[in-house]
N, C-alpha and C. Protein backbone atom coordinates (compact mmCIF):
# COMPACT_ATOMS: atom_id res chain seq x y z
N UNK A 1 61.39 114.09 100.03
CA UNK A 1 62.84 113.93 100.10
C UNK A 1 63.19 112.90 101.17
N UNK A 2 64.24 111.61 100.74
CA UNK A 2 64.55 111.36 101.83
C UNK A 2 65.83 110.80 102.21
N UNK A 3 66.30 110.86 103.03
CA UNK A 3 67.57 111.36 103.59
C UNK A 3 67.89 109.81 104.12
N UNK A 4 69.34 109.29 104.22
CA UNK A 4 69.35 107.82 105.41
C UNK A 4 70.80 108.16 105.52
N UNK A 5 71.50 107.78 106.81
CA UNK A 5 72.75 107.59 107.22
C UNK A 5 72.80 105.70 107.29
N UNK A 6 73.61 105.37 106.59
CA UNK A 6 73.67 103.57 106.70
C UNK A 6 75.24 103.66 106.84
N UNK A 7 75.24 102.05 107.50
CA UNK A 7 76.75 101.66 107.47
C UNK A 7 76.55 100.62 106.31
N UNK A 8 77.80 100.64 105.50
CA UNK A 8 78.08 99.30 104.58
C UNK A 8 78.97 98.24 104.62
N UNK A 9 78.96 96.86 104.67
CA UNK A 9 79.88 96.60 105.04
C UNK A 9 81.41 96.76 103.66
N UNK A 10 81.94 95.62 103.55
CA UNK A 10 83.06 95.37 102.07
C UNK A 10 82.56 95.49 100.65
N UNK A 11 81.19 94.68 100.93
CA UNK A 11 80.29 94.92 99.56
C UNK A 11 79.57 95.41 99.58
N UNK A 12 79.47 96.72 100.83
CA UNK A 12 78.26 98.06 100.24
C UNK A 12 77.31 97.50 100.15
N UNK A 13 77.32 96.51 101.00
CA UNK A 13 75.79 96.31 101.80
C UNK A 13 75.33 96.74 103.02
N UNK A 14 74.22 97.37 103.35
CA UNK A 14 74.01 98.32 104.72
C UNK A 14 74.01 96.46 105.81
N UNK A 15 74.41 97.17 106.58
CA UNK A 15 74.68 96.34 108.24
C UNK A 15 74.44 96.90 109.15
N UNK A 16 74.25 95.63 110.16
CA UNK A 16 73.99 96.62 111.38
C UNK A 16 74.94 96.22 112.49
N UNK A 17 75.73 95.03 112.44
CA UNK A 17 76.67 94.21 112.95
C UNK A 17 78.36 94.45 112.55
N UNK A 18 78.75 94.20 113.03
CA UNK A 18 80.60 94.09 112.26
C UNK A 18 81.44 93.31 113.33
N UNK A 19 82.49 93.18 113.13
CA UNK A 19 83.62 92.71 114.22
C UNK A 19 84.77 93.53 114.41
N UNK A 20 85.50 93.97 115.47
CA UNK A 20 86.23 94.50 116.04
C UNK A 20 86.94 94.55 114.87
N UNK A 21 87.81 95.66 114.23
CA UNK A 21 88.57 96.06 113.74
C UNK A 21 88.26 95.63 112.14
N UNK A 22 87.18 95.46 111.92
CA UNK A 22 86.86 95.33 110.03
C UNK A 22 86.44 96.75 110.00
N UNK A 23 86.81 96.49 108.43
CA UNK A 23 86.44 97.87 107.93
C UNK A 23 85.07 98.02 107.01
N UNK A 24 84.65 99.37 107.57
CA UNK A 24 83.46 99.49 106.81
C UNK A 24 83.10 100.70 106.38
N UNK A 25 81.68 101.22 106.01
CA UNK A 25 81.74 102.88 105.58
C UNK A 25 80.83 103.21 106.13
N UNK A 26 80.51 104.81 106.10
CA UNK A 26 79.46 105.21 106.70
C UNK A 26 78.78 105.93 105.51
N UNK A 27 77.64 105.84 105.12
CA UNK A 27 77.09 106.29 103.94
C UNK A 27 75.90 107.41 104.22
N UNK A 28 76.27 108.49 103.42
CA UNK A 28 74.90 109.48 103.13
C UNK A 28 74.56 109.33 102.32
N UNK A 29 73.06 109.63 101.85
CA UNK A 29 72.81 109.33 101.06
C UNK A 29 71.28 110.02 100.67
N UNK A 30 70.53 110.90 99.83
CA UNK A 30 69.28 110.82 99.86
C UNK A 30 68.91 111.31 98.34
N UNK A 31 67.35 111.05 98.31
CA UNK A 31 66.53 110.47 97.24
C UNK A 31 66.12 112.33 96.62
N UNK A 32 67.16 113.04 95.56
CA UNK A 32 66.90 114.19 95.30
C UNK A 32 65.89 114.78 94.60
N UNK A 33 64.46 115.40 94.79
CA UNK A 33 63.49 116.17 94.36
C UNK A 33 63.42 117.26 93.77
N UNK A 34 63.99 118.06 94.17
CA UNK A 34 64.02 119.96 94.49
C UNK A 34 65.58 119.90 93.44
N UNK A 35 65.64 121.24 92.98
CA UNK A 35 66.45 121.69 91.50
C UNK A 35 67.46 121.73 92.44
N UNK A 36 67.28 122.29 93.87
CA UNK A 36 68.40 122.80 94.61
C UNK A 36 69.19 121.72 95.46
N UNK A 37 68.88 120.45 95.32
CA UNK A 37 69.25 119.48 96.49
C UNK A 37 70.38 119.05 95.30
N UNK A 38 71.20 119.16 94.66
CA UNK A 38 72.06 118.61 93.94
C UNK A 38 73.31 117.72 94.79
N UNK A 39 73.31 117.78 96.11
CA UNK A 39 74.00 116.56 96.56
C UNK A 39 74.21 116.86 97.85
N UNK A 40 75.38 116.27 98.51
CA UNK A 40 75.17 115.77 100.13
C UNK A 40 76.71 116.05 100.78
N UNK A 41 77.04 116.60 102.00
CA UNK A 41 78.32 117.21 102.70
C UNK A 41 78.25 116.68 103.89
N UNK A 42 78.93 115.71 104.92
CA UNK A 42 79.03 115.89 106.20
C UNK A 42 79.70 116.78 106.82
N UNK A 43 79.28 117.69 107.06
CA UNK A 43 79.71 119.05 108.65
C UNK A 43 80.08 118.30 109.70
N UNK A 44 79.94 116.81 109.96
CA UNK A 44 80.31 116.79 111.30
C UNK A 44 79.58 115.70 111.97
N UNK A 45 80.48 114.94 112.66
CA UNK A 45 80.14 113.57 112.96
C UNK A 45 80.72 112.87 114.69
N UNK A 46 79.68 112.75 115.14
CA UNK A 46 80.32 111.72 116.71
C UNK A 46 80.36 110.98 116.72
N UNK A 47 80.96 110.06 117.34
CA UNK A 47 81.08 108.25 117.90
C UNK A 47 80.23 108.35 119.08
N UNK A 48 79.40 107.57 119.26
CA UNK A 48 78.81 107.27 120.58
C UNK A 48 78.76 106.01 121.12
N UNK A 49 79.44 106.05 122.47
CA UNK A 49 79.24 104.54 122.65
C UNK A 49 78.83 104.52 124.63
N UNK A 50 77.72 104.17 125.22
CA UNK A 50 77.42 104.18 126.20
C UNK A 50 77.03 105.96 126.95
N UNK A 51 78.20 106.26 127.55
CA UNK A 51 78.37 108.07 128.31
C UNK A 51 79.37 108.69 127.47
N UNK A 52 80.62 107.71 126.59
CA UNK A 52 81.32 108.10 126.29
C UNK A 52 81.48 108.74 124.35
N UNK A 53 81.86 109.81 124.14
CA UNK A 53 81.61 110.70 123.07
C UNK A 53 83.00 110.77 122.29
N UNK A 54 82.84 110.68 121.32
CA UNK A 54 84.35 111.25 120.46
C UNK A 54 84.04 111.59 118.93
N UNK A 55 84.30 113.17 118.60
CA UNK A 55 84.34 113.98 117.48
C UNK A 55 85.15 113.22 116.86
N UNK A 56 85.06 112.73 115.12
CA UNK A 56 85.73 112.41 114.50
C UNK A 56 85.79 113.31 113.02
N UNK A 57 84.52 113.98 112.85
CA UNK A 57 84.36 114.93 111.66
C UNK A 57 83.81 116.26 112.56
N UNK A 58 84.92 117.52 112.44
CA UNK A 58 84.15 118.97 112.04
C UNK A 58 84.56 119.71 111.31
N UNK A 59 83.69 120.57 111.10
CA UNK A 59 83.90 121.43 110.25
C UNK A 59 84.27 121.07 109.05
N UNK A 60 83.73 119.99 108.34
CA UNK A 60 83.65 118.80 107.38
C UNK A 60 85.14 118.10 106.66
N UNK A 61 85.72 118.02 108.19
CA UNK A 61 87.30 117.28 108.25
C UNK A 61 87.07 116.61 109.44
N UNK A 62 88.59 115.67 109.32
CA UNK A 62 88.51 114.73 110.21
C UNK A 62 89.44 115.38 111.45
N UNK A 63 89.09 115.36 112.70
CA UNK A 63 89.46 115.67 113.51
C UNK A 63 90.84 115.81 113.43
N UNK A 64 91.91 116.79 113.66
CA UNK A 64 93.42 116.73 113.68
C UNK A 64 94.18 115.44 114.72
N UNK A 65 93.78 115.78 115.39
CA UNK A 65 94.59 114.40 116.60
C UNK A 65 93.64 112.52 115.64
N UNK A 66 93.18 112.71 114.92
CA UNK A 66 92.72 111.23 114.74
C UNK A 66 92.61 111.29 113.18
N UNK A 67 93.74 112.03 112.70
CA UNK A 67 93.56 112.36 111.24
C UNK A 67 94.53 110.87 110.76
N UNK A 68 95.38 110.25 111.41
CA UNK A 68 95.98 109.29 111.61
C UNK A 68 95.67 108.16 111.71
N UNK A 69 94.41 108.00 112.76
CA UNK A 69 93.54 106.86 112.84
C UNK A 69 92.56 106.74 111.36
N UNK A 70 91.55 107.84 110.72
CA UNK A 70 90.99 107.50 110.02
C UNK A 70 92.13 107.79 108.48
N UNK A 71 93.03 108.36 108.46
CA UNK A 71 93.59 108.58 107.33
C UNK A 71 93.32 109.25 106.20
N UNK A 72 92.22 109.33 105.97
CA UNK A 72 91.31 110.12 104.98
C UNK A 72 90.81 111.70 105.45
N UNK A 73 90.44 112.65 104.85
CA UNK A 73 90.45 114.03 105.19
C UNK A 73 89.21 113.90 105.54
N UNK A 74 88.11 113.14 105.41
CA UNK A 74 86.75 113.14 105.53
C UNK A 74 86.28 112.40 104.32
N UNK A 75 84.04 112.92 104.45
CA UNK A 75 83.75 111.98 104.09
C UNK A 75 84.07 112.54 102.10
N UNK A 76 84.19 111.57 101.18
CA UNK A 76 84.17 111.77 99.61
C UNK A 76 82.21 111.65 99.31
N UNK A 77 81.73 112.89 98.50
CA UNK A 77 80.93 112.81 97.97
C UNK A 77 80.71 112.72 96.40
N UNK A 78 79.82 111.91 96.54
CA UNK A 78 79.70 111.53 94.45
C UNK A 78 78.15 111.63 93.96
N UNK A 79 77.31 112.43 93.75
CA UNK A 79 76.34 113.58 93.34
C UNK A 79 75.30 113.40 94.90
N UNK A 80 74.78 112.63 95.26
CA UNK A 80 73.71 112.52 95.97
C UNK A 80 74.41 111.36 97.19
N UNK A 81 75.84 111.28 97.30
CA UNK A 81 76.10 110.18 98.02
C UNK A 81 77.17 110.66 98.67
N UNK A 82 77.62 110.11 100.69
CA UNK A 82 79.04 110.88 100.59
C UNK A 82 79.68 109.51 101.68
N UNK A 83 80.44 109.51 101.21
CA UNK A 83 80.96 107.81 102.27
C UNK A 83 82.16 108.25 103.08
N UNK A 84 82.15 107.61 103.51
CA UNK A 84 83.80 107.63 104.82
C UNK A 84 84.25 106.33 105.17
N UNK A 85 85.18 105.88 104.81
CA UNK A 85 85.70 104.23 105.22
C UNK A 85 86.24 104.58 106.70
N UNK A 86 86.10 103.58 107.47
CA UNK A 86 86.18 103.76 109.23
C UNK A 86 86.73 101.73 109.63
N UNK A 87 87.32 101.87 110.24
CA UNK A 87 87.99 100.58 111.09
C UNK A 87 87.10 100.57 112.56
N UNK A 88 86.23 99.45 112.34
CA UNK A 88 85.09 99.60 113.33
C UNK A 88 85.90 99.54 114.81
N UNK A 89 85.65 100.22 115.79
CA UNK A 89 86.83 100.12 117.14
C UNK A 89 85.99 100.04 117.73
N UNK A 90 86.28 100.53 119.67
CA UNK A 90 85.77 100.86 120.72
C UNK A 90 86.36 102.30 121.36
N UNK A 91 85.40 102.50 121.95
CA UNK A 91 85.94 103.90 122.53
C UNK A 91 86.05 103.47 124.25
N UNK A 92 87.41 104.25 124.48
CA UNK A 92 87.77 104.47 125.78
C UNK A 92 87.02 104.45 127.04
N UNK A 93 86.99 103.94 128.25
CA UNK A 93 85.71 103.72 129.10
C UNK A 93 84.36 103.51 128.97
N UNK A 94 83.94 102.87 127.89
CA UNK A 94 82.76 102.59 127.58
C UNK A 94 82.70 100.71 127.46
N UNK A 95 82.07 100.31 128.16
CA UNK A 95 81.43 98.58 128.19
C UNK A 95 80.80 98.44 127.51
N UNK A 96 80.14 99.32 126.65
CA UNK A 96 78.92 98.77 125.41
C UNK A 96 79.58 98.60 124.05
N UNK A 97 78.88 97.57 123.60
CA UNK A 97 79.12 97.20 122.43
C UNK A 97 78.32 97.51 121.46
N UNK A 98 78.03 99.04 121.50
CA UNK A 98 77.24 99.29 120.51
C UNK A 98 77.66 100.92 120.04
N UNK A 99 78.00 101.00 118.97
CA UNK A 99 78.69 102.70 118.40
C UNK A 99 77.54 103.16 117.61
N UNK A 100 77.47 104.45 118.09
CA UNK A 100 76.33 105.47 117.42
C UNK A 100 77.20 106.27 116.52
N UNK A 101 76.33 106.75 115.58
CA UNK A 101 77.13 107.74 114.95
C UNK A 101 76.19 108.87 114.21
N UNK A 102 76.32 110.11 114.79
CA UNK A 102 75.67 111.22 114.93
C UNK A 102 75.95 111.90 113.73
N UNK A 103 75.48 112.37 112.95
CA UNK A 103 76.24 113.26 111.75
C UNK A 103 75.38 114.69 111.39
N UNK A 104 76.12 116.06 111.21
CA UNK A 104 75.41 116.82 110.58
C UNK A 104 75.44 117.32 109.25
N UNK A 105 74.42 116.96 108.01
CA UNK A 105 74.46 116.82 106.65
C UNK A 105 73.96 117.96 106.53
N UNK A 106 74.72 118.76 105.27
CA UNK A 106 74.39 119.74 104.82
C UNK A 106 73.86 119.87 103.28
N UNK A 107 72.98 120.04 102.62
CA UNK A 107 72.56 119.71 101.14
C UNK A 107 73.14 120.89 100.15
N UNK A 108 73.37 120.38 98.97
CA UNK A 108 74.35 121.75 98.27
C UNK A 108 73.28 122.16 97.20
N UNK A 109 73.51 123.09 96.76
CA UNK A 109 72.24 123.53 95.61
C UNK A 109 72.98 123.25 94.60
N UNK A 110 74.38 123.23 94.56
CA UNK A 110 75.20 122.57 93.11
C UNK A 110 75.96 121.62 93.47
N UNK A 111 76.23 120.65 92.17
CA UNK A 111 77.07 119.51 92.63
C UNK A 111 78.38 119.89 93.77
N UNK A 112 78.52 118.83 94.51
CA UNK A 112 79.44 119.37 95.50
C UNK A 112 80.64 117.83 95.48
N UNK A 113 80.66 117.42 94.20
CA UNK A 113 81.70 115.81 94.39
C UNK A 113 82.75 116.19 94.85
N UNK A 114 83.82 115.23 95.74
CA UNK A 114 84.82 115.02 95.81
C UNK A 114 84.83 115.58 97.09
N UNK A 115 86.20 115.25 98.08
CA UNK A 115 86.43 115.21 99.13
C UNK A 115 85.59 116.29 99.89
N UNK A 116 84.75 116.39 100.94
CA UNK A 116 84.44 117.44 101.64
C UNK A 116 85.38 118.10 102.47
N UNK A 117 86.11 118.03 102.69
CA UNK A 117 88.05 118.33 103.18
C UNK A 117 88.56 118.82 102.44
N UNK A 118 88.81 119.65 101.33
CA UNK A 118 89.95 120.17 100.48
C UNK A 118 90.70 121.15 101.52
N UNK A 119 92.11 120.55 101.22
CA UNK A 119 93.16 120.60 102.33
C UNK A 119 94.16 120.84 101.51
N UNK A 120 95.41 121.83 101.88
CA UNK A 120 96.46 122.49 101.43
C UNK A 120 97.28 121.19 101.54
N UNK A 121 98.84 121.41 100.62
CA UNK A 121 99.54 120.35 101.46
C UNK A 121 100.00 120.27 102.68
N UNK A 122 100.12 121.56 103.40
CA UNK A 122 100.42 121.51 104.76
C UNK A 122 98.94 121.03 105.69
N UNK A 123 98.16 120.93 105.11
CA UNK A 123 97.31 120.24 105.82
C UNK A 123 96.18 120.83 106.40
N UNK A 124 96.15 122.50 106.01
CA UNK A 124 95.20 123.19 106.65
C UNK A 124 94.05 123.01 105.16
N UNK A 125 93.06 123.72 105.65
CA UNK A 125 91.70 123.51 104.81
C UNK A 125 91.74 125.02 104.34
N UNK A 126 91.50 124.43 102.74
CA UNK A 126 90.98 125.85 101.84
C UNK A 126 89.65 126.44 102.10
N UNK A 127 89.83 127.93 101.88
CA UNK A 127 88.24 128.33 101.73
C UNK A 127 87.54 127.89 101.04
N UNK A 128 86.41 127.69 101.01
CA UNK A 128 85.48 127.26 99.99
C UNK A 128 85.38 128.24 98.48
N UNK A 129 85.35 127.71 97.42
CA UNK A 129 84.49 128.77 96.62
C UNK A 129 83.07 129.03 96.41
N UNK A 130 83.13 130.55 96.06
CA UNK A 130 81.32 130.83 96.07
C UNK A 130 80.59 129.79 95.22
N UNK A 131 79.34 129.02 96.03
CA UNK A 131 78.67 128.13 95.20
C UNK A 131 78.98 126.48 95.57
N UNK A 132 80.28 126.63 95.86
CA UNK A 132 80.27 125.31 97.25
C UNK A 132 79.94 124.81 98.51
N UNK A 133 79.60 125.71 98.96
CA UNK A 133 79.42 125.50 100.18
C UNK A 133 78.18 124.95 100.35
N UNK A 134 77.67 123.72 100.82
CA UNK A 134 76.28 123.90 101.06
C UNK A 134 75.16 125.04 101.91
N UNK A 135 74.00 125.12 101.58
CA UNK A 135 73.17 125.72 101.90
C UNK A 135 72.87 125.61 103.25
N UNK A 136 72.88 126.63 103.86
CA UNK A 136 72.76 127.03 105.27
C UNK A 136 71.39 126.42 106.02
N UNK A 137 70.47 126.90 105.02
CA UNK A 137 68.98 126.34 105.52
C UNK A 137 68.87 125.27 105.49
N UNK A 138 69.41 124.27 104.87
CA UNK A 138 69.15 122.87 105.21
C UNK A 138 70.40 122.02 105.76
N UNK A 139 69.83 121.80 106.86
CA UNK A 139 70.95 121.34 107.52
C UNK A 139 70.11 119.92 108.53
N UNK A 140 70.67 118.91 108.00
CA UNK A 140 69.73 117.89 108.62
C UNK A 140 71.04 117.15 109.94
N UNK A 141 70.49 116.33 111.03
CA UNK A 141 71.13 115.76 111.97
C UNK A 141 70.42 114.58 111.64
N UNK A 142 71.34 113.55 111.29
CA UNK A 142 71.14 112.16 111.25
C UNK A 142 72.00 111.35 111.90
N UNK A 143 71.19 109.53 112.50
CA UNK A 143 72.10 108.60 113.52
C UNK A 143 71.87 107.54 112.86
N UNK A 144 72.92 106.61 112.99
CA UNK A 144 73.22 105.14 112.92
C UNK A 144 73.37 104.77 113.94
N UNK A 145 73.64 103.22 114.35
CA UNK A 145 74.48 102.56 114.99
C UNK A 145 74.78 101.08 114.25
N UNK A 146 75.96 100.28 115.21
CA UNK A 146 76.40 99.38 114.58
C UNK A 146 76.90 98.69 115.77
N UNK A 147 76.28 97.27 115.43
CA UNK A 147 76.58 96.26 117.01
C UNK A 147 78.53 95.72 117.20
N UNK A 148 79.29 95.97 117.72
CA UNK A 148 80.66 96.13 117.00
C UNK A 148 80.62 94.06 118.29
N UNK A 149 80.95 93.20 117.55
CA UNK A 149 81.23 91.81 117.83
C UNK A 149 82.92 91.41 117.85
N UNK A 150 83.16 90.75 118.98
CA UNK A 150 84.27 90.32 119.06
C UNK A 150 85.21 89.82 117.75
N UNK A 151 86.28 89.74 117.77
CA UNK A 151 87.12 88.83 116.18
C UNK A 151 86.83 87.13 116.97
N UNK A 152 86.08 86.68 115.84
CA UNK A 152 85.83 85.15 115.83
C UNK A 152 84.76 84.87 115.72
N UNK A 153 83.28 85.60 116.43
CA UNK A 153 82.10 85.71 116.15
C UNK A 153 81.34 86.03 114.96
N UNK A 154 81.12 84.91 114.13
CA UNK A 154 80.17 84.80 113.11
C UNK A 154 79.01 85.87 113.14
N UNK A 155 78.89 86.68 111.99
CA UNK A 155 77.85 87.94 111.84
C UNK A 155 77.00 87.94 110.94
N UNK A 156 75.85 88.57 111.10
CA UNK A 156 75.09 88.40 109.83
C UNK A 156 74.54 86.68 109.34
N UNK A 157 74.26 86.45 108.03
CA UNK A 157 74.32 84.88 107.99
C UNK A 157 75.12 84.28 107.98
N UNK A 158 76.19 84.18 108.42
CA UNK A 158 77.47 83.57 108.48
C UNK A 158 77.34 82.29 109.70
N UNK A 159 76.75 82.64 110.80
CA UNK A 159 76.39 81.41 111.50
C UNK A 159 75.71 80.35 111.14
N UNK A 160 74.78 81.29 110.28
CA UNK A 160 73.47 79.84 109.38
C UNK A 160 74.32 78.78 108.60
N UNK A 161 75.34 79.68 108.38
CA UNK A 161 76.14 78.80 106.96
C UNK A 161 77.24 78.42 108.08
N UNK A 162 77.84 78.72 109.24
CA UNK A 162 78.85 77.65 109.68
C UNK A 162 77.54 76.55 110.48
N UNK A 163 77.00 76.74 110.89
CA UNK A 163 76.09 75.49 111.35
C UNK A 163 75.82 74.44 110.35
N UNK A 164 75.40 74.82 108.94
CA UNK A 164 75.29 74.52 108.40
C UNK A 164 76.12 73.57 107.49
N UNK A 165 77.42 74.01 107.35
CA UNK A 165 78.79 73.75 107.30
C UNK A 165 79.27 72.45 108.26
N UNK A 166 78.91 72.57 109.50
CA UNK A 166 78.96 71.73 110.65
C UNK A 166 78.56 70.64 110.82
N UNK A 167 77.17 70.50 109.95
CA UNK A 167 76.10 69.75 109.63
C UNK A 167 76.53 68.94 108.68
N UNK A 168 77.31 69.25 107.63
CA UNK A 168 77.35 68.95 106.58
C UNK A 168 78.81 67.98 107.20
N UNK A 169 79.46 68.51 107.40
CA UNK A 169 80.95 67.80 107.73
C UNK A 169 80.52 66.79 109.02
N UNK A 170 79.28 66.67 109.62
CA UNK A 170 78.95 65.45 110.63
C UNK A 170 78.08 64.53 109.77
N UNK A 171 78.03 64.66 108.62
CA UNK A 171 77.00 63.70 107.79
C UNK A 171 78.13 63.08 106.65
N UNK A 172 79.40 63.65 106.71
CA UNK A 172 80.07 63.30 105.87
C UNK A 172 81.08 61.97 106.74
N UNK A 173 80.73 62.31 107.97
CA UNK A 173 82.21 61.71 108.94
C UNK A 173 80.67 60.74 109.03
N UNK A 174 79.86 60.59 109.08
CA UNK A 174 78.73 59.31 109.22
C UNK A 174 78.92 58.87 107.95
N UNK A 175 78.79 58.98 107.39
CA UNK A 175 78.69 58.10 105.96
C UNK A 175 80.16 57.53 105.95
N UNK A 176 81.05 58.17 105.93
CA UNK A 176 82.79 57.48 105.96
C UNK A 176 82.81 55.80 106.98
N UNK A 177 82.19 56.85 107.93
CA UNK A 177 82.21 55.69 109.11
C UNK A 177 81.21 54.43 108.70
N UNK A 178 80.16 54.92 107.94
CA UNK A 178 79.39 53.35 107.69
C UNK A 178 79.49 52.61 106.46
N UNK A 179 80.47 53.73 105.89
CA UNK A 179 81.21 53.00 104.69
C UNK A 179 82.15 51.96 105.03
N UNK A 180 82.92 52.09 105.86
CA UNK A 180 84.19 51.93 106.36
C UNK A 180 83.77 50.12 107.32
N UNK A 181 82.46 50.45 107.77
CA UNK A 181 81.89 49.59 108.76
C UNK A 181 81.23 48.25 107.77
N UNK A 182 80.57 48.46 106.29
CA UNK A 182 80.32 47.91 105.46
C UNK A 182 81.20 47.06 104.77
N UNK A 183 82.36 48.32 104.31
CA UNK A 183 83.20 47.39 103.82
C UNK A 183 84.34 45.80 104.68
N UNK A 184 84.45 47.09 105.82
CA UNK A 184 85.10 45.68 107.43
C UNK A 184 84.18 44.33 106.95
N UNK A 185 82.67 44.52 107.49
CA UNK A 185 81.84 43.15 107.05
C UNK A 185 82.17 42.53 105.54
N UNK A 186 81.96 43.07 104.63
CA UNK A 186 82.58 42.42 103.52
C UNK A 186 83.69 41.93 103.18
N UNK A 187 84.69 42.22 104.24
CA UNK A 187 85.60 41.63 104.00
C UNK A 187 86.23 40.23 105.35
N UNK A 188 85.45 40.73 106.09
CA UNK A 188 85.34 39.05 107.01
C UNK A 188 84.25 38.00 106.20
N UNK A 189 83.48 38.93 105.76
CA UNK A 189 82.96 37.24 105.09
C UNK A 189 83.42 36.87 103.99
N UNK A 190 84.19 37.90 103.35
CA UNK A 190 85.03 36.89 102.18
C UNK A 190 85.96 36.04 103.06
N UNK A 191 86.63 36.69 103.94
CA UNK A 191 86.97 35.75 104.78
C UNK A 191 86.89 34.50 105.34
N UNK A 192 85.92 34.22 105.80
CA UNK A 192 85.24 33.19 106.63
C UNK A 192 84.95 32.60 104.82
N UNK A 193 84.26 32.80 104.27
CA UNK A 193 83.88 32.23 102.76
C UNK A 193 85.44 31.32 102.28
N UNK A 194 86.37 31.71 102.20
CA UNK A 194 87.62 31.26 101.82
C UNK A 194 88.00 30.42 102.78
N UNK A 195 88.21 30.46 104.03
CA UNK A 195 88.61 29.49 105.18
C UNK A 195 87.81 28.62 104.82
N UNK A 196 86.29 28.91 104.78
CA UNK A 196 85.18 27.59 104.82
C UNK A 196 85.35 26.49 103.07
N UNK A 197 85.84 27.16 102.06
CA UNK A 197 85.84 26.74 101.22
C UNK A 197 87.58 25.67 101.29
N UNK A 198 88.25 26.51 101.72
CA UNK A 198 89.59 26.13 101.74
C UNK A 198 89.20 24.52 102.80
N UNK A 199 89.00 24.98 103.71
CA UNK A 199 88.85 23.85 104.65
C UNK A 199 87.47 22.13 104.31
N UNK A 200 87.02 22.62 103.34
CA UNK A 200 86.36 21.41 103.06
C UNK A 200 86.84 20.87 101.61
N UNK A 201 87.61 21.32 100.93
CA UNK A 201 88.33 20.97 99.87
C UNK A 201 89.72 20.27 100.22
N UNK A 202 90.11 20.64 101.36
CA UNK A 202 91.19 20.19 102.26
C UNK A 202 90.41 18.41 102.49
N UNK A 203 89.40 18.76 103.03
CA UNK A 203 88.71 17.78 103.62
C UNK A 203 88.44 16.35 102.29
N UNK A 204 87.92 16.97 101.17
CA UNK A 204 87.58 15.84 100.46
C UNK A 204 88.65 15.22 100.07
N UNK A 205 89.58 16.18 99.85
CA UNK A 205 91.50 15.75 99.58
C UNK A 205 91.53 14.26 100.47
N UNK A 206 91.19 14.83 101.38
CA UNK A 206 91.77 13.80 102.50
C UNK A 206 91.02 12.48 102.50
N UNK A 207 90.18 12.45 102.44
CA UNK A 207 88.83 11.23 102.01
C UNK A 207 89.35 10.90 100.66
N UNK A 208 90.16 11.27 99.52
CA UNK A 208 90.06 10.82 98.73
C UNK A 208 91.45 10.14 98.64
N UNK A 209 92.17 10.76 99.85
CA UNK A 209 93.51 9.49 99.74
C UNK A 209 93.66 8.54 100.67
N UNK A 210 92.54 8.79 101.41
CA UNK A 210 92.02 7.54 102.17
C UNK A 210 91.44 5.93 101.72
């Protein structure tokens, strides 16, 4: 069996980088064997960044005071998969630029899709029904992290391709320029060609009314 916590970025590609305030997901996810592993629940999730700690999933909801920030009740699972979209931030007194994220996954013996949060409209959480809940005995603790980069800093291959980009637009401003430098010469010596022609036709003129 095997189990991975990944971040994705827009196109649900795992990352390990992002920039201040993009959005991305946090993905469960594992490879099901056993009759009983029919899919995947987060119980519960931290931010870690340096000394400093912040609960954002328990009791497989999103924290009440930051139900605002993430907007969503928690993470959505779809048979063997359970995601959470998140606005990559920083946490409060912490200098590092690097967010952990702690999670405790619980495996269900029957399909368990759709929000792990089912929430009243007033906002409190329903009991579970018998057969939802995941299984007690398996209860795995899994970590990520994600390097969180200033807004403006190129991530991933994105530098290869603005260098690259850079490269390309200094080979374009050279060629303009020795275009530009080619054509100047071609056109002083038509120059000088016309004066020199003009001026000795002038000349035989003159010898010939002499």
């Amino acid at each position: 069996m095997a189990y991975s916590l990944k971040i994705l970025d827009n196109t649900q590609t795992p990352t390990d980088t992002a920039k201040f305030g993009e959005s991305v997901f946090l993905e469960v996810s594992m490879d099901a064997t056993d009759a009983d592993e029919q899919g995947v629940q987060v119980e519960s999730c931290t931010v870690i960044s340096g000394t400093a700690r912040l609960p954002i999933i328990e009791n497989f909801c999103v924290v009440p005071d930051k139900a605002l920030v993430f907007q969503l009740g928690g993470f959505v699972s779809s048979k063997t998969r359970a995601t959470f979209p998140i606005t990559v931030f920083g946490l409060e007194g912490s200098q590092s630029t690097l967010l952990s994220f702690e999670c405790v996954v619980k495996v269900c013996p029957s399909p368990c899709d759709g929000l792990n949060c089912p929430a009243t409209p007033a906002g409190k959480r329903k009991r579970r029904a018998a057969g939802d809940e995941p299984t007690q005995d398996k209860s795995l603790k899994m970590a990520t992290q994600i390097q969180v980069l200033p807004i403006g800093v190129p991530i991933s291959g994105s530098q290869t391709g603005q260098q690259d980009s850079n490269s390309m637009t200094c080979m374009q401003s050279l060629g303009f320029i020795v275009t530009v430098a080619v054509l100047s010469v071609l056109l002083i010596v038509a120059m000088v060609t016309v004066v020199f022609m003009f001026t000795t036709r002038r000349r035989e003129v003159q010898k010939q009314g002499a």
